[in-house]
Protein backbone atom coordinates (compact mmCIF):
# COMPACT_ATOMS: atom_id res chain seq x y z
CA UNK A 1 0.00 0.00 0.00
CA UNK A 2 1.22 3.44 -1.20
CA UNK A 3 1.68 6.66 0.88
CA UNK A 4 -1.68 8.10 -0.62
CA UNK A 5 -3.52 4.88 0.36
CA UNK A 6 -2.56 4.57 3.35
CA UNK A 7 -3.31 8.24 3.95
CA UNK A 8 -7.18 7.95 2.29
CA UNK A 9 -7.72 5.04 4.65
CA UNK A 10 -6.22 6.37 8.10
CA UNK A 11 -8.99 7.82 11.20
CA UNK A 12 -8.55 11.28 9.71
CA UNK A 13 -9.96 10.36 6.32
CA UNK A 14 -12.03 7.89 6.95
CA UNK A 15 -14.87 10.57 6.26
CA UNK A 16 -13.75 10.30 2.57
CA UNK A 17 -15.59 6.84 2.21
CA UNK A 18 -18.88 7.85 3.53
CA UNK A 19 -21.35 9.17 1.06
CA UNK A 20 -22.32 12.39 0.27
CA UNK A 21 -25.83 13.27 1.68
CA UNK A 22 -28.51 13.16 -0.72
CA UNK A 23 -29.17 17.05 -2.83
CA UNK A 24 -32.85 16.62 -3.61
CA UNK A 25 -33.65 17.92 -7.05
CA UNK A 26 -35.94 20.98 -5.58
CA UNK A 27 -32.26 22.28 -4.13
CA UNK A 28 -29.98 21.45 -6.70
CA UNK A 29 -31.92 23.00 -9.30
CA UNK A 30 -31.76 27.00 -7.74
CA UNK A 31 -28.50 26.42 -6.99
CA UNK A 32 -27.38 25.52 -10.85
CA UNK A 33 -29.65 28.47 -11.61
CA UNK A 34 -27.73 30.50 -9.49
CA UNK A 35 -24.13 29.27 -10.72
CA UNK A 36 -24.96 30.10 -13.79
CA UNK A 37 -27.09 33.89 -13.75
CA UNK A 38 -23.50 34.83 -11.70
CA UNK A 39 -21.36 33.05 -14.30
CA UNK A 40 -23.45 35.06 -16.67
CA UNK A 41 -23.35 37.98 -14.53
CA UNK A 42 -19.51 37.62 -14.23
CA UNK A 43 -18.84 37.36 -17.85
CA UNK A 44 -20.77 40.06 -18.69
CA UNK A 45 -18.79 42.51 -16.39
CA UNK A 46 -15.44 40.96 -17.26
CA UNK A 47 -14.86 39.46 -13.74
CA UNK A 48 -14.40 42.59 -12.61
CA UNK A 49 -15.86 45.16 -9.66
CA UNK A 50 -18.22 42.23 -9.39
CA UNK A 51 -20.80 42.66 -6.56
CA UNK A 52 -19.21 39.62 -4.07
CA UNK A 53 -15.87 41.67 -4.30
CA UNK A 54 -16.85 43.55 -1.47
CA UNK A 55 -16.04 40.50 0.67
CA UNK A 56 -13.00 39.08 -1.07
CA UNK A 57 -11.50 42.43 -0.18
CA UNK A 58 -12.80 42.74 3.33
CA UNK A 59 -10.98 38.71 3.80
CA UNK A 60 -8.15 39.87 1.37
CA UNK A 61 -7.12 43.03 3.92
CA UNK A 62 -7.22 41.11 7.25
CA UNK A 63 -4.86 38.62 6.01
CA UNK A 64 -2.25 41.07 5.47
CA UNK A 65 -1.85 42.29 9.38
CA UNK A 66 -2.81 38.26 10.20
CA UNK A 67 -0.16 37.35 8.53
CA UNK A 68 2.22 40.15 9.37
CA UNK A 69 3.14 38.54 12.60
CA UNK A 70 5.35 35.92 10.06
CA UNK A 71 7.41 38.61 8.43
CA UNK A 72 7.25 41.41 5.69
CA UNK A 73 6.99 38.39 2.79
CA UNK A 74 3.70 36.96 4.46
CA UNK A 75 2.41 40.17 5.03
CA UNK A 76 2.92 41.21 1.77
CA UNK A 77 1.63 37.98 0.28
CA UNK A 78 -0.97 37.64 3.38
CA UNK A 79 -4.10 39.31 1.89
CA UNK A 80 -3.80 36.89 -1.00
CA UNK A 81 -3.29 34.03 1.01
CA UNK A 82 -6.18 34.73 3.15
CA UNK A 83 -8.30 35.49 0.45
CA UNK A 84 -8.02 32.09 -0.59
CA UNK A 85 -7.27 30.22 2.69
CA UNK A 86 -10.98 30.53 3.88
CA UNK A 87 -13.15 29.52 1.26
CA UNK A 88 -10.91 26.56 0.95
CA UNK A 89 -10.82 25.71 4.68
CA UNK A 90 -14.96 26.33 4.41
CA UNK A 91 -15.28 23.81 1.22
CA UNK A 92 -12.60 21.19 3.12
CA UNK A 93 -15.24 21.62 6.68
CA UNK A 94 -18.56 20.70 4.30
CA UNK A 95 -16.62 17.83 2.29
CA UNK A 96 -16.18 16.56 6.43
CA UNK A 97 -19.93 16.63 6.98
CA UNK A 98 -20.43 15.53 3.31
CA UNK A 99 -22.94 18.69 2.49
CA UNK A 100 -22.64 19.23 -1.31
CA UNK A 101 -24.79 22.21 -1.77
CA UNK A 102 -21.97 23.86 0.98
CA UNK A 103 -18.99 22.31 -0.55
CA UNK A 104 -19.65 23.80 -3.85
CA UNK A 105 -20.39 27.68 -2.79
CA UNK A 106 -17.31 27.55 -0.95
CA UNK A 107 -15.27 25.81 -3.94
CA UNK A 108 -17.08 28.03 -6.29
CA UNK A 109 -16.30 31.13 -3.90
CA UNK A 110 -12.63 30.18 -4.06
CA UNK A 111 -12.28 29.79 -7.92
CA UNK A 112 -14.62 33.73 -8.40
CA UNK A 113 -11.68 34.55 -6.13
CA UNK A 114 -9.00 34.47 -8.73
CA UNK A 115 -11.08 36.90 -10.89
CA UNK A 116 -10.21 39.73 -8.66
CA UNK A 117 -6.36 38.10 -8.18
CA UNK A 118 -6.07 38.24 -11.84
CA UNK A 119 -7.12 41.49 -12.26
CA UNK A 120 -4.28 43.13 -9.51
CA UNK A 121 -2.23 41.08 -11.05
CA UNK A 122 -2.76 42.26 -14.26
CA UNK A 123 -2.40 46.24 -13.04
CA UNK A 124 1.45 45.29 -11.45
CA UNK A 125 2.76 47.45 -13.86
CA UNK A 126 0.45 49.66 -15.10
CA UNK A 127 -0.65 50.67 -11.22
CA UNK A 128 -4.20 52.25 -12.79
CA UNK A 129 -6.44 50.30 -10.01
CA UNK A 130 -7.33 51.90 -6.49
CA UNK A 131 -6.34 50.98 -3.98
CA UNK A 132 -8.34 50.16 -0.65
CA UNK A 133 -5.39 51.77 1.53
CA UNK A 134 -5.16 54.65 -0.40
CA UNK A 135 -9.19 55.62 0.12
CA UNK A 136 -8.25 55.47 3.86
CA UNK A 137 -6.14 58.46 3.85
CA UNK A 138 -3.41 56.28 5.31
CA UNK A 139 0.41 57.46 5.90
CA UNK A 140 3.21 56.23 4.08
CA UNK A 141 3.51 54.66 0.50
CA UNK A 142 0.59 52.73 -0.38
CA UNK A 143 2.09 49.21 -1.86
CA UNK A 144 0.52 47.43 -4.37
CA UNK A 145 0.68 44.08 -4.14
CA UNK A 146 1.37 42.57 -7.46
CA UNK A 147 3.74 44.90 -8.23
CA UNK A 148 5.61 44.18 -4.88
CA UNK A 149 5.31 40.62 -5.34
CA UNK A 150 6.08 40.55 -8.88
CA UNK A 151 9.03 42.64 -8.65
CA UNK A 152 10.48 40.63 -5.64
CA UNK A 153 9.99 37.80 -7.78
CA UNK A 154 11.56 39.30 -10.72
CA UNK A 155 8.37 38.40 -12.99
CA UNK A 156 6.86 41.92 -13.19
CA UNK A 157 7.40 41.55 -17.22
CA UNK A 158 4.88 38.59 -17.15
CA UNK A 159 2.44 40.25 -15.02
CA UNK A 160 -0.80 39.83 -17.67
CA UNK A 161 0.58 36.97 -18.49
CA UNK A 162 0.27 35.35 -15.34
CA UNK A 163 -3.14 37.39 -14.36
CA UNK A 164 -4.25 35.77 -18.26
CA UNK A 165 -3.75 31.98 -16.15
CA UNK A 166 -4.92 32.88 -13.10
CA UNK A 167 -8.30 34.22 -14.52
CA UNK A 168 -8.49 31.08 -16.98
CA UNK A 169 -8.34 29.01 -13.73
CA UNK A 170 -10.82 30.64 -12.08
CA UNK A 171 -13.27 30.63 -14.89
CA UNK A 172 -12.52 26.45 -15.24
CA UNK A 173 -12.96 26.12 -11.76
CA UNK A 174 -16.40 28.24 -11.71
CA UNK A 175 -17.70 26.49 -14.59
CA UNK A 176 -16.29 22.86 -13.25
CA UNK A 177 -17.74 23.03 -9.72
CA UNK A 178 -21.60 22.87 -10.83
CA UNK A 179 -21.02 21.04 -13.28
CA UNK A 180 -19.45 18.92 -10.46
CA UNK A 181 -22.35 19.14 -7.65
CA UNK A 182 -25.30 18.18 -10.88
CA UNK A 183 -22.82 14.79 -10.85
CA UNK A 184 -22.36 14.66 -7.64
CA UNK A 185 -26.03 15.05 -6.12
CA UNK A 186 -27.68 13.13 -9.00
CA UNK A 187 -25.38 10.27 -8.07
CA UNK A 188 -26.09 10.97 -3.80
CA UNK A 189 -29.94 11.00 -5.71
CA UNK A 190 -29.65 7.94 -6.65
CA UNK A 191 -27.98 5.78 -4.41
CA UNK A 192 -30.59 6.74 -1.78
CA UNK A 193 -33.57 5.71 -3.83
């Protein structure tokens, strides 16, 4: 038995071979309505200044002084980090209880996510975005992120390159994860009948 076998079948993971509760059809449906009017939505405004912003950014900015504690590198990177730390750690605590309709919001949440990455990541050189520290009135140089990142990393050339992946990933993963939970809950559907 392999490392990843042994690791699927110890205590901790044992969760893994339990079934997903059953999604009846009268939930699944809204929410695959829903997936898609915001994928729609999404598209039509680029993936950007979308509505649910409002909270990445409120997540994004409490990961930088979170993370601060670690050094100026994880403070730097923390808001990012953050941003996608908790809608992760939320999908991982509803794959525990086996909750699909949870699982996928989360996971979908965390994919819509790199939209707004993408798009500071994008602006690294061209610096044209606002930024939430600069509306405060704060002292001191404002720092934007991808361009502090990208320069430490000496890829500030590539920035709309990378941005280009980053939103292609998050677009894959928002299409994939409904697409994903229709599977999912018509198979939980019909094991239970």
């Amino acid at each position: 038995m392999n490392f990843f076998e042994r690791l699927r079948h110890s205590e901790y993971l044992e969760f893994l071979d339990e079934p997903w509760k059953p999604v009846p059809l009268w939930v699944m449906l809204p929410w695959l309505v829903a997936y898609a009017a915001f994928l729609l939505y999404a598209w039509r405004e680029h993936g950007v200044n979308l509505f649910i912003d409002a909270v990445n950014m409120v997540t994004h900015e409490a990961g930088h002084p979170l993370f601060g504690y670690f050094g100026e590198t994880l403070h730097l990177w923390g808001g990012t980090i953050l941003q996608l730390l908790v809608p992760a750690a939320l999908a991982l605590s509803f794959v525990r209880m086996r909750q699909l309709p949870g699982t996928t919001f989360c996971a979908f949440l965390f994919f819509e996510n790199f939209l707004g990455i993408a798009a500071y990541m994008a602006d690294a050189r061209a610096l044209q975005l606002p930024l939430v520290s600069a509306e405060g009135g704060g002292e001191g140089d404002v720092i934007h992120d991808g361009n502090a990142i990208f320069s430490q990393l000496n890829l500030l050339p590539y920035d709309t390159r990378i941005a280009a992946v980053v939103r292609t990933l998050g677009w894959l993963g928002m299409i994939a994860v409904p697409l994903w939970f229709a599977w999912r809950a018509r198979q939980s559907r019909q094991r239970s009948s």
